[in-house]
N, C-alpha and C. Protein backbone atom coordinates (compact mmCIF):
# COMPACT_ATOMS: atom_id res chain seq x y z
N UNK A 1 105.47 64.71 123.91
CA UNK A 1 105.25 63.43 123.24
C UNK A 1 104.20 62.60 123.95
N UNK A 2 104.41 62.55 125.31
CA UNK A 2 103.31 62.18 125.88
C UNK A 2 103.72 60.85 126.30
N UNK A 3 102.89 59.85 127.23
CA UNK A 3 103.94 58.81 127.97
C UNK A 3 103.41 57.37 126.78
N UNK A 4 102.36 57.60 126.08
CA UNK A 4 102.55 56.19 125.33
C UNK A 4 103.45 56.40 123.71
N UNK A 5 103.87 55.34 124.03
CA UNK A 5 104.81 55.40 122.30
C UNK A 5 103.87 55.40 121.53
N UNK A 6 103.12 54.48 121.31
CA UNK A 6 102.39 54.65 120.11
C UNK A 6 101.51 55.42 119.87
N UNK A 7 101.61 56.65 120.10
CA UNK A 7 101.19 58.02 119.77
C UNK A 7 102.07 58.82 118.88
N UNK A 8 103.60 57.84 118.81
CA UNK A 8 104.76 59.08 118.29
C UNK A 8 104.78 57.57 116.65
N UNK A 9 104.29 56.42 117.18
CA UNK A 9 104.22 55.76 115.72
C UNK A 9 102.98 56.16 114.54
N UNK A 10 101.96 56.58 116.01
CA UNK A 10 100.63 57.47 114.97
C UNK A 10 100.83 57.82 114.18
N UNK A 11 101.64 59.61 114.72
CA UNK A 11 102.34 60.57 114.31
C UNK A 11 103.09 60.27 113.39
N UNK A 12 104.32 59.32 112.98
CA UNK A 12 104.57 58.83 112.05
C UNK A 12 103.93 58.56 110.51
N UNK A 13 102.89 57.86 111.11
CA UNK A 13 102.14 56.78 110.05
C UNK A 13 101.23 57.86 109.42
N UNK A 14 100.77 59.17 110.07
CA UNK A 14 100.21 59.92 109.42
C UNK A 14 101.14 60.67 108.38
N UNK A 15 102.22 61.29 109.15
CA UNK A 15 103.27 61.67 108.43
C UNK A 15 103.73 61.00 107.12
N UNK A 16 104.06 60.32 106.86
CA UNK A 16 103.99 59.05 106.04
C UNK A 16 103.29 59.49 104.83
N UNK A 17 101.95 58.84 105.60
CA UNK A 17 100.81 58.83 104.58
C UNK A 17 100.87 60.13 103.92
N UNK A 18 100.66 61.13 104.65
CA UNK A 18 100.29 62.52 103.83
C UNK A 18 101.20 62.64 102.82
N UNK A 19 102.63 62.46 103.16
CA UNK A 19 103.66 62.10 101.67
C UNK A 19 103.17 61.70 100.68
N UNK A 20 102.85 60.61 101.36
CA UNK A 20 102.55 59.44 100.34
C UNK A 20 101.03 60.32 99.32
N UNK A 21 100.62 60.99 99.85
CA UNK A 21 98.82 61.41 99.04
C UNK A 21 99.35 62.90 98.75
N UNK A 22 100.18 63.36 98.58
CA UNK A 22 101.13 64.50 98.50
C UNK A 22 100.10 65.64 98.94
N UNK A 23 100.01 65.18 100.60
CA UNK A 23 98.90 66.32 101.35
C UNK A 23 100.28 67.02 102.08
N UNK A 24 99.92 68.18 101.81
CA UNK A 24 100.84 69.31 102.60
C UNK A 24 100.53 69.15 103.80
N UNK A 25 101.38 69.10 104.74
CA UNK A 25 100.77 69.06 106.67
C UNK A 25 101.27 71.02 106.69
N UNK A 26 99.53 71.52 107.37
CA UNK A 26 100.16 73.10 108.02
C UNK A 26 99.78 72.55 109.55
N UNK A 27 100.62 73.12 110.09
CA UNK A 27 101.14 73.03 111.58
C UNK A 27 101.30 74.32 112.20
N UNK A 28 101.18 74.16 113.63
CA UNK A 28 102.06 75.20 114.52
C UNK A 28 103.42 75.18 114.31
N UNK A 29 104.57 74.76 113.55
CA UNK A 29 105.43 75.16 113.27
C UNK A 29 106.67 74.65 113.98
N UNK A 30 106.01 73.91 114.90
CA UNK A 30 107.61 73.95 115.65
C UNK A 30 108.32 72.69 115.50
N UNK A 31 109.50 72.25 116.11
CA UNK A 31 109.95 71.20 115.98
C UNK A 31 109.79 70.12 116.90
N UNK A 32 109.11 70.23 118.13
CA UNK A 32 109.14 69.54 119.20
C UNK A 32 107.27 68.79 119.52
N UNK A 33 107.50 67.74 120.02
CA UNK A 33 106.20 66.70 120.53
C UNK A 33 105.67 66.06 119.08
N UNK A 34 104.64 65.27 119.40
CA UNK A 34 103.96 64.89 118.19
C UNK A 34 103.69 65.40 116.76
N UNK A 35 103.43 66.99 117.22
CA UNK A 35 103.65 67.96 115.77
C UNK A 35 104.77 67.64 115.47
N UNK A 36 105.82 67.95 115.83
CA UNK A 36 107.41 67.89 115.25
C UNK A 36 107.16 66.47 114.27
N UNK A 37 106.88 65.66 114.80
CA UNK A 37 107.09 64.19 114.97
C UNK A 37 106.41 63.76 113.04
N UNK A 38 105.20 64.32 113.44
CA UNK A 38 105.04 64.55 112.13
C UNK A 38 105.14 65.14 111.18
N UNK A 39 105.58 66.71 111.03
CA UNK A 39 106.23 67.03 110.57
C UNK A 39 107.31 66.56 109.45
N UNK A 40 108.31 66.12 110.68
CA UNK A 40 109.69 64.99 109.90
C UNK A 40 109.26 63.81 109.41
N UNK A 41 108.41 63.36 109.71
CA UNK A 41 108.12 61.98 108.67
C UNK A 41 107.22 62.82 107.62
N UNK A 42 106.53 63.83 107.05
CA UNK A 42 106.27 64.59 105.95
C UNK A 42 107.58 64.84 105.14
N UNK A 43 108.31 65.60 105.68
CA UNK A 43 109.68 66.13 105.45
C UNK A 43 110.13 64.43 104.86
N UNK A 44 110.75 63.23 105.11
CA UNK A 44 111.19 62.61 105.04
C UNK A 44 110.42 61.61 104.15
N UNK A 45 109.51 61.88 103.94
CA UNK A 45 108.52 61.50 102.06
C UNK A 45 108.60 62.06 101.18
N UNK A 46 109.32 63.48 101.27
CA UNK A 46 109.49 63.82 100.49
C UNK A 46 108.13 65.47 100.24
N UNK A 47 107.30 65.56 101.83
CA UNK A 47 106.22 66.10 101.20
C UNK A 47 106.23 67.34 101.63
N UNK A 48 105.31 68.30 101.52
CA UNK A 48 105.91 69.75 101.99
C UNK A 48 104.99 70.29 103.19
N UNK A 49 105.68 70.96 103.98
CA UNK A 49 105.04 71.48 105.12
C UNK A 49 105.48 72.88 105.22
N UNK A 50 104.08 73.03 105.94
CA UNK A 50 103.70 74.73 106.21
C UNK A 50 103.82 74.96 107.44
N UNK A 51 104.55 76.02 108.13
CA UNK A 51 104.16 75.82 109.46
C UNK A 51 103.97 78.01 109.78
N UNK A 52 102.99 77.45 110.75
CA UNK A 52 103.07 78.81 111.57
C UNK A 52 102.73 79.33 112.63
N UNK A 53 104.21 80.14 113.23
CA UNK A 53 104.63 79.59 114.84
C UNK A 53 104.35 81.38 115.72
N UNK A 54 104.34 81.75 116.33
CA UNK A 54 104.18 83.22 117.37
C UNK A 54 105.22 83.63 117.36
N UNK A 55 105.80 84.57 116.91
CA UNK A 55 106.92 85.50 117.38
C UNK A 55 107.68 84.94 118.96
N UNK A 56 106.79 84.79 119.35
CA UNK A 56 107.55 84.44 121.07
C UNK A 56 108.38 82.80 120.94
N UNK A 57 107.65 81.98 120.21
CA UNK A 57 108.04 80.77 120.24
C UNK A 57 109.03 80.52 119.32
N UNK A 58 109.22 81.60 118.47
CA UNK A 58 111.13 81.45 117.51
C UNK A 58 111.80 81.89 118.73
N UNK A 59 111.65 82.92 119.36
CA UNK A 59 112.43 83.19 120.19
C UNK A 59 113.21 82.71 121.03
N UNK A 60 112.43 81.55 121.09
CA UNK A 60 112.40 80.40 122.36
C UNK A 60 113.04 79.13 121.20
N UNK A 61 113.52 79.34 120.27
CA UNK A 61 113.83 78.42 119.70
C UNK A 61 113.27 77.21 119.15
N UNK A 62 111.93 77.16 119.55
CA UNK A 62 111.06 75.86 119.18
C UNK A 62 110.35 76.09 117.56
N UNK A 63 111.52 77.18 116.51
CA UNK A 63 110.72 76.47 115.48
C UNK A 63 111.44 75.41 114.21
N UNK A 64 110.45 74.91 113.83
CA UNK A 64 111.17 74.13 112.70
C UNK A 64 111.98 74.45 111.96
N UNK A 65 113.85 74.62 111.72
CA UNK A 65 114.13 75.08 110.77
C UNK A 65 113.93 74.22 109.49
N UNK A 66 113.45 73.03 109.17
CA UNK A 66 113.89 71.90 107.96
C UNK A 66 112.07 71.97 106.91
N UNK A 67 111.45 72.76 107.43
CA UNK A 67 110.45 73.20 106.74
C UNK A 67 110.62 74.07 105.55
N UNK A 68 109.52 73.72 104.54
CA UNK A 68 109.48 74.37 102.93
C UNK A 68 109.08 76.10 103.49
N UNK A 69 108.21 76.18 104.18
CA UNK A 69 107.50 77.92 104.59
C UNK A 69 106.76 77.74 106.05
N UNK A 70 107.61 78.77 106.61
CA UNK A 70 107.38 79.12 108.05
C UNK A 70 107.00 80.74 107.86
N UNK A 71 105.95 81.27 108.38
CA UNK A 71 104.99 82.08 108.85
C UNK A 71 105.36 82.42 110.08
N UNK A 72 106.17 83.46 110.51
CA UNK A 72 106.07 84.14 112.03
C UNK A 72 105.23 85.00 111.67
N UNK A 73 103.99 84.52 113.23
CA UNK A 73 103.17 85.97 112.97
C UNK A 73 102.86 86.40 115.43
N UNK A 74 102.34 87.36 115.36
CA UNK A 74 102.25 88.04 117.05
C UNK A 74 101.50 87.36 117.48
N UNK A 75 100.38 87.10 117.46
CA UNK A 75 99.60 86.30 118.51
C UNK A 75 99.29 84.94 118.50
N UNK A 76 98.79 83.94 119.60
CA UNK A 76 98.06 82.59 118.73
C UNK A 76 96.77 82.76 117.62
N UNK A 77 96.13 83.68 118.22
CA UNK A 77 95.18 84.11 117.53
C UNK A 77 95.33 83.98 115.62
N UNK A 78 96.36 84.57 115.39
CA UNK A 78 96.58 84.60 114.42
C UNK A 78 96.85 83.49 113.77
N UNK A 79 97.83 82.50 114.54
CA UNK A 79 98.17 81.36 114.54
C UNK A 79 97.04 80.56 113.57
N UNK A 80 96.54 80.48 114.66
CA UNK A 80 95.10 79.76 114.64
C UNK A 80 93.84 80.17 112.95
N UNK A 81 94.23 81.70 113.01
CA UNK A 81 93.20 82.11 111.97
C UNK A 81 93.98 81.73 110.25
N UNK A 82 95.44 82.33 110.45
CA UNK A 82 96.64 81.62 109.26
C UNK A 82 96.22 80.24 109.02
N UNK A 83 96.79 79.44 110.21
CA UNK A 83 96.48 77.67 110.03
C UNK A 83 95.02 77.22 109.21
N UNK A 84 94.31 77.55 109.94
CA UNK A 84 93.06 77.22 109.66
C UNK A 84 92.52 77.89 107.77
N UNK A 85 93.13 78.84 107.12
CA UNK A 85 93.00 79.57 106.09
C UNK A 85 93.71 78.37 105.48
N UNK A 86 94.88 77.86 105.54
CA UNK A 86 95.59 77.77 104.38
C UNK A 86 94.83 75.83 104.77
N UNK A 87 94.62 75.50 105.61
CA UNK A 87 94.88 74.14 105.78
C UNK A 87 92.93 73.80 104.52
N UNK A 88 92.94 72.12 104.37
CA UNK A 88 92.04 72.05 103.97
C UNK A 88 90.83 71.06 104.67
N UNK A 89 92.07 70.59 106.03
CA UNK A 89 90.94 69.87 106.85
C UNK A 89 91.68 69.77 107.77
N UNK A 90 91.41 69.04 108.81
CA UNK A 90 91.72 69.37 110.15
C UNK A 90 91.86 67.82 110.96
N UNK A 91 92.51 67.62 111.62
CA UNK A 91 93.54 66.14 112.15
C UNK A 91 93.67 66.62 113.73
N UNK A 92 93.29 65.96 114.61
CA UNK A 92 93.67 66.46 116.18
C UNK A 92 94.29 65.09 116.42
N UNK A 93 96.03 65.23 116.72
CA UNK A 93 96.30 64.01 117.44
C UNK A 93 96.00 64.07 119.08
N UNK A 94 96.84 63.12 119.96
CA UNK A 94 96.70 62.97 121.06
C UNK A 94 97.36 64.32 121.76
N UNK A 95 97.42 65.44 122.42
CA UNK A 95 97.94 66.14 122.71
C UNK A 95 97.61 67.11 123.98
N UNK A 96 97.89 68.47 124.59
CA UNK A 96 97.52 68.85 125.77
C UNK A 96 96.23 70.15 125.11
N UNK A 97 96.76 71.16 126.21
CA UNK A 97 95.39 72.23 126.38
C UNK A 97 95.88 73.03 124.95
N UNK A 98 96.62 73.23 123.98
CA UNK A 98 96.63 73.74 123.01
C UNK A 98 96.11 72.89 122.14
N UNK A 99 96.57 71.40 121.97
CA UNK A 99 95.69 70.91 121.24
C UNK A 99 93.77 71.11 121.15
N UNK A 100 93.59 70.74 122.50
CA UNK A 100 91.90 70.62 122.89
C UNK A 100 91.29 72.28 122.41
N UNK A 101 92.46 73.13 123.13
CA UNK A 101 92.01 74.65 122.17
C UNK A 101 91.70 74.67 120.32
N UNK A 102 93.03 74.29 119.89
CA UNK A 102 92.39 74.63 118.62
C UNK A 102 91.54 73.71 118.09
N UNK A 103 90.92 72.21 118.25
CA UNK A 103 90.31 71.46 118.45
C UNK A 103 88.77 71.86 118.15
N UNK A 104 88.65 72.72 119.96
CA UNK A 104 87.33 72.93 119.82
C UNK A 104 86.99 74.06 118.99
N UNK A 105 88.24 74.92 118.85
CA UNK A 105 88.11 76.43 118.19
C UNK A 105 88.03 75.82 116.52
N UNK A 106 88.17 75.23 115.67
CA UNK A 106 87.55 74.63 114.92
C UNK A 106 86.56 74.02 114.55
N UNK A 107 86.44 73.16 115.86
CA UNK A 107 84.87 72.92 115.49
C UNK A 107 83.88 73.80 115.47
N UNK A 108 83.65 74.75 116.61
CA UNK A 108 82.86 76.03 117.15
C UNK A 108 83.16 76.60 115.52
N UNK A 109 84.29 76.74 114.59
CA UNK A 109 83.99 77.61 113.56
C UNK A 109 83.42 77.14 112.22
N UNK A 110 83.37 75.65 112.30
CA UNK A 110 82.65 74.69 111.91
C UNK A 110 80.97 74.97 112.13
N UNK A 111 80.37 74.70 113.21
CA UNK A 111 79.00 75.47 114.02
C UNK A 111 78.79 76.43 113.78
N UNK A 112 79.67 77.52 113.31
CA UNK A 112 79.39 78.48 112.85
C UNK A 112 79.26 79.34 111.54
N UNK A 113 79.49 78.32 110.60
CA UNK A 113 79.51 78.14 109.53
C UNK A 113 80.85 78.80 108.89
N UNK A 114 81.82 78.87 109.66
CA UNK A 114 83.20 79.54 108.69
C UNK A 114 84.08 78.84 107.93
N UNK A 115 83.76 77.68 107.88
CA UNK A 115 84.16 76.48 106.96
C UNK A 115 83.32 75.77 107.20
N UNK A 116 83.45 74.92 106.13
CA UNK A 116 83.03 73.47 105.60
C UNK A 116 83.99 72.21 105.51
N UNK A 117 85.40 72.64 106.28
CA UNK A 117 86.38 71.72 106.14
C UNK A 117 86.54 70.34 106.47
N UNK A 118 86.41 69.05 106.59
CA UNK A 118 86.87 68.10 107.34
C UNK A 118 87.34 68.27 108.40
N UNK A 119 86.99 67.68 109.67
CA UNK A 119 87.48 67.14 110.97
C UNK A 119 87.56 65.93 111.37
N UNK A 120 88.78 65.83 112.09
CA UNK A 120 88.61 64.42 112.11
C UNK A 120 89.62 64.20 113.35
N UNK A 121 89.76 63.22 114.45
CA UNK A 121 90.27 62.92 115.54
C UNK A 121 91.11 61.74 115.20
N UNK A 122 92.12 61.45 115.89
CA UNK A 122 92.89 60.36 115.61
C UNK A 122 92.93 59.76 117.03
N UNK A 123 92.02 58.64 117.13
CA UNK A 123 91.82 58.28 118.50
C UNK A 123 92.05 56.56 118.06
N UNK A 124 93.29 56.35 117.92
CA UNK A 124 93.98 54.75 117.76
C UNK A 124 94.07 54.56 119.30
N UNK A 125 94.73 55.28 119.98
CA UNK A 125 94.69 54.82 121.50
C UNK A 125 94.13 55.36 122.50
N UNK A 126 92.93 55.51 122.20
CA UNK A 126 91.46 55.65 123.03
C UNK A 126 92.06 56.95 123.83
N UNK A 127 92.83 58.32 123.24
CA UNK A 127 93.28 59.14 124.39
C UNK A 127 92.16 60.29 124.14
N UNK A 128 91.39 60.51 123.19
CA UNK A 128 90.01 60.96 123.17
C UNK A 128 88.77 60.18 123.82
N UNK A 129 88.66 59.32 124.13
CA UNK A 129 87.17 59.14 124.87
C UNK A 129 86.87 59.47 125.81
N UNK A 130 87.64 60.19 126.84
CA UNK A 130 86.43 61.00 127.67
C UNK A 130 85.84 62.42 127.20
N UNK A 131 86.98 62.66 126.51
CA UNK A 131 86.66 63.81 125.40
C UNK A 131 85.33 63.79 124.55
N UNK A 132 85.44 62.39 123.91
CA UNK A 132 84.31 62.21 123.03
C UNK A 132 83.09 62.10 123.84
N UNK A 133 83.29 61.36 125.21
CA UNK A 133 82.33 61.07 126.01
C UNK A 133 81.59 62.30 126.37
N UNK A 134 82.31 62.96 127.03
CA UNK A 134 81.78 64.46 127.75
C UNK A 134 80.93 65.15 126.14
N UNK A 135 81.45 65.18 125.07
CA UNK A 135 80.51 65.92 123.59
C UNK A 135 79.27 65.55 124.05
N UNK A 136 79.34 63.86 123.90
CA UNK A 136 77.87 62.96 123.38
C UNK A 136 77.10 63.51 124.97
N UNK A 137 77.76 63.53 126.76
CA UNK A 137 77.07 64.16 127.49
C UNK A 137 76.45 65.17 126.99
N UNK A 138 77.16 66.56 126.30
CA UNK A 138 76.81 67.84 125.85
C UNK A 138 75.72 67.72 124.99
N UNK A 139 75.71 66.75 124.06
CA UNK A 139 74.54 66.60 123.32
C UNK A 139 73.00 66.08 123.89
N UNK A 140 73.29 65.03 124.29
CA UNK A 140 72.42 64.42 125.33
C UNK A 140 71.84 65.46 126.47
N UNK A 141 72.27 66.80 127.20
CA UNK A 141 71.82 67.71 127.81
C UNK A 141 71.58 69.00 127.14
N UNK A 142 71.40 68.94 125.35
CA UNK A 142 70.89 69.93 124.69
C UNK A 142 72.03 71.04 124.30
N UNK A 143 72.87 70.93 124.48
CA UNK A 143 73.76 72.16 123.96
C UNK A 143 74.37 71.94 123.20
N UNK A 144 74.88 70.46 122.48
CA UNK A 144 75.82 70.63 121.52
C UNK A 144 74.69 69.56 120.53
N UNK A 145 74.36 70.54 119.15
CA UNK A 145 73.47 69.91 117.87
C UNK A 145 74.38 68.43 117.53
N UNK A 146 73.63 66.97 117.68
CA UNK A 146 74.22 65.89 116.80
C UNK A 146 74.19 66.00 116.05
N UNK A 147 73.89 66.58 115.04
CA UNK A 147 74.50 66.63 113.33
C UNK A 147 76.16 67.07 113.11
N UNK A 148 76.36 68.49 114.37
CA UNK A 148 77.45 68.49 113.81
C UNK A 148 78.69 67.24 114.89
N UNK A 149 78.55 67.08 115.91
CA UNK A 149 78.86 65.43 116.66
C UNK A 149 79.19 64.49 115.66
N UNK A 150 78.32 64.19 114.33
CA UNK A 150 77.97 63.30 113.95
C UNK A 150 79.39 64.04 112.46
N UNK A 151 79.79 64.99 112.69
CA UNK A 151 80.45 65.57 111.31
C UNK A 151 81.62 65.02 111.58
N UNK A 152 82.12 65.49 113.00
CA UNK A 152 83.73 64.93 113.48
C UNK A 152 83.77 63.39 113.02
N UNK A 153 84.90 63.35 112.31
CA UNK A 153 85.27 61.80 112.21
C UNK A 153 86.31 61.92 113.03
N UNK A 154 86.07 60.24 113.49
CA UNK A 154 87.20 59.78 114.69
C UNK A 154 87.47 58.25 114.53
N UNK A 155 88.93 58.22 113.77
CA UNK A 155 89.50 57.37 112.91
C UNK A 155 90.85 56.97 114.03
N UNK A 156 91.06 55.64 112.94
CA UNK A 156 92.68 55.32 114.04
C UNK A 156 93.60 55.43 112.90
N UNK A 157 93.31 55.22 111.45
CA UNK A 157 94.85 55.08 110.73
C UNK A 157 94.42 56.34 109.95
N UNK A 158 95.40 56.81 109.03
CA UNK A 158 95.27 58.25 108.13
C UNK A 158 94.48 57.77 107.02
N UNK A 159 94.07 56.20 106.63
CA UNK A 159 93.79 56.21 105.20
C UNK A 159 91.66 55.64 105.49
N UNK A 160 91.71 56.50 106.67
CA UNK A 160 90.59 56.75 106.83
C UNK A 160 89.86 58.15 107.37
N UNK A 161 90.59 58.87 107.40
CA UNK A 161 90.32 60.55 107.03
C UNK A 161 89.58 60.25 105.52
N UNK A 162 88.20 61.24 105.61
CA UNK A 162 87.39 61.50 104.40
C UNK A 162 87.95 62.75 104.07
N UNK A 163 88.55 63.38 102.98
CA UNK A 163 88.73 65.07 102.85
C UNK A 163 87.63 65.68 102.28
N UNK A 164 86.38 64.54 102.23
CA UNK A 164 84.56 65.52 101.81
C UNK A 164 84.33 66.94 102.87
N UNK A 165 83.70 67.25 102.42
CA UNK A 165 83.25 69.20 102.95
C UNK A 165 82.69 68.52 104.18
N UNK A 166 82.28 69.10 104.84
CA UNK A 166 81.13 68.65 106.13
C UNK A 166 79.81 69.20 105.55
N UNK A 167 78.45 68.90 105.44
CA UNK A 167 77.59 69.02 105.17
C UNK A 167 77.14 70.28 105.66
């Protein structure tokens, strides 16, 4: 969950919303931290969620049972390639090294032209800016193109996610 609360009211308010715009949330699947978090406020609008979790991590008990369709599949890999198929844009809350993984592993497939999906950061409590900071470094020393810099949106409430293609 992480040590500020209002990361788990974020999580909420997105949750919420997506009900409310009857956007399906696909997830890693499980029931626990900020994912969970939103999750159940989807679940509790009434809206439907997808989740899909690694063989190792049912094991371990961390998956959602109160979900519409759960996906066990063997690797993250897969994880990652499932999620990203079924989803239609892409939301990074505040979170650790799995978050920042599939994060950048989206964008990089973004750069690489394997979608055209929406991205977008949820940085209400500034827990992306050194994140964002270190990009705009990357850009500024030639390795990362500002056009696509300029694609990531980085919003604080949900009813400012664009779901337009990325250019």
């Amino acid at each position: 969950m992480g040590s500020n609360p209002v990361n788990v009211e974020l999580a909420k308010n997105f949750g919420q919303w997506m009900a409310s715009q009857n956007i399906a949330l696909v997830y890693g699947g499980g029931h626990t931290g900020l994912m969970g978090v939103i999750a159940d406020a989807v679940l509790a609008g009434g809206g439907y969620v997808i989740g899909v979790i690694p063989e190792g991590l049912v094991r371990k008990e961390m998956a959602h049972q109160g979900i519409q369709e759960l996906y066990e599949v063997k690797t993250m890999h897969e994880r990652k390639y499932l999620m990203a198929d079924k989803a239609d844009g892409f939301l990074a809350l505040p979170g650790g090294f799995g978050t920042l993984d599939e994060l950048n592993e989206i964008i990089t497939w973004a750069q690489l032209g394997d979608h055209k999906k929406p991205i977008a950061i949820a940085n209400k409590t500034r827990y992306f800016d050194l994140f964002l900071d270190f990009v705009n470094f990357a850009v500024h020393q030639g390795f990362i193109e500002a056009s696509l810099v300029r694609q990531i949106q980085v919003i604080d409430e949900p009813q400012d996610f664009s779901w337009n293609e990325m250019a």
